[in-house]
Protein backbone atom coordinates (compact mmCIF):
# COMPACT_ATOMS: atom_id res chain seq x y z
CA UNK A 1 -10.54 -255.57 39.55
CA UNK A 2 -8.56 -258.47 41.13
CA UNK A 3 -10.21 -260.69 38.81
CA UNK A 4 -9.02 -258.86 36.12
CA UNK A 5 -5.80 -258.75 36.42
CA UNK A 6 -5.22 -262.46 37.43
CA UNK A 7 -7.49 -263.16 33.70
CA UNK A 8 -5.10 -261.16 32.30
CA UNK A 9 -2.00 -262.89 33.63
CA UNK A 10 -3.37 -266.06 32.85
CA UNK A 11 -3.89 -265.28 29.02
CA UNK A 12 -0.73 -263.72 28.91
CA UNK A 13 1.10 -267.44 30.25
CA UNK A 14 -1.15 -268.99 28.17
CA UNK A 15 -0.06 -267.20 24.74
CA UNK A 16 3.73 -267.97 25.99
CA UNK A 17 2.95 -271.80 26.73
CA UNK A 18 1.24 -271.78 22.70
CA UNK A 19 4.02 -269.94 21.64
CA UNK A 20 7.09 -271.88 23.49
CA UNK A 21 9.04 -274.26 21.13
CA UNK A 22 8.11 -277.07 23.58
CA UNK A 23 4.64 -277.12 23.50
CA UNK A 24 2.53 -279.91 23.32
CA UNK A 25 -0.87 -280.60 21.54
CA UNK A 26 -0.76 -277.43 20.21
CA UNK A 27 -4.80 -278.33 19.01
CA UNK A 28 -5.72 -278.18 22.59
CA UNK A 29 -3.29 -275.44 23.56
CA UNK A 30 -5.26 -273.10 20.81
CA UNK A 31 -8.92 -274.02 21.93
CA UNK A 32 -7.83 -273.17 25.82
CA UNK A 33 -6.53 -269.98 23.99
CA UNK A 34 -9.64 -269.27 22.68
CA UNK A 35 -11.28 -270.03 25.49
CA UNK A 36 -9.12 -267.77 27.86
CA UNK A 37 -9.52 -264.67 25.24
CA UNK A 38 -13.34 -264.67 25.58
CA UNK A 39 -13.08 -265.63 29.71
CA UNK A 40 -10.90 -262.12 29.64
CA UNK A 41 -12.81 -260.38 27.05
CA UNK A 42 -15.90 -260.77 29.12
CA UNK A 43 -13.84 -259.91 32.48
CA UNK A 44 -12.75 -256.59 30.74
CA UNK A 45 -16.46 -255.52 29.53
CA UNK A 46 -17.45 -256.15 33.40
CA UNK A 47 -14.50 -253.65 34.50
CA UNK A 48 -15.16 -251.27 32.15
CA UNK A 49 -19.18 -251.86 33.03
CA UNK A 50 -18.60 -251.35 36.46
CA UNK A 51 -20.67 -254.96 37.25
CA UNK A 52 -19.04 -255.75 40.69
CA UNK A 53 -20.48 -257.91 43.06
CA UNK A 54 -18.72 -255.40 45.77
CA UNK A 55 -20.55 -252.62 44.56
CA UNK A 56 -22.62 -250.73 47.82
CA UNK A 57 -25.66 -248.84 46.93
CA UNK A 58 -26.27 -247.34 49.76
CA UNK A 59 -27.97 -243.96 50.10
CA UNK A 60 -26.43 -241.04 52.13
């Protein structure tokens, strides 16, 4: 869940460094946008999946 959160903080600085006035290649800064909304898409559908590597299946 860790994971999730920091991929959600990340998108959310990302979105403020597209949106500040001050922003530079604003080309780039929408691909890496793009590219951070499908990194935390994917993150959320593992959450809400449940697909954890620190999952135990033990039996007991």
């Amino acid at each position: 869940m860790n994971k999730t959160l920091i991929s959600i903080l990340m998108f959310g600085f990302l979105l403020l460094f597209i949106i500040s006035p001050f922003a530079g290649l604003a080309s780039l800064m929408i691909l890496l946008l793009f590219t951070a909304f499908f990194s935390l898409a994917s993150n959320i559908f593992q959450a809400i999946i449940g697909s954890s590597d620190t999952n135990s299946n033990s039996s007991g």
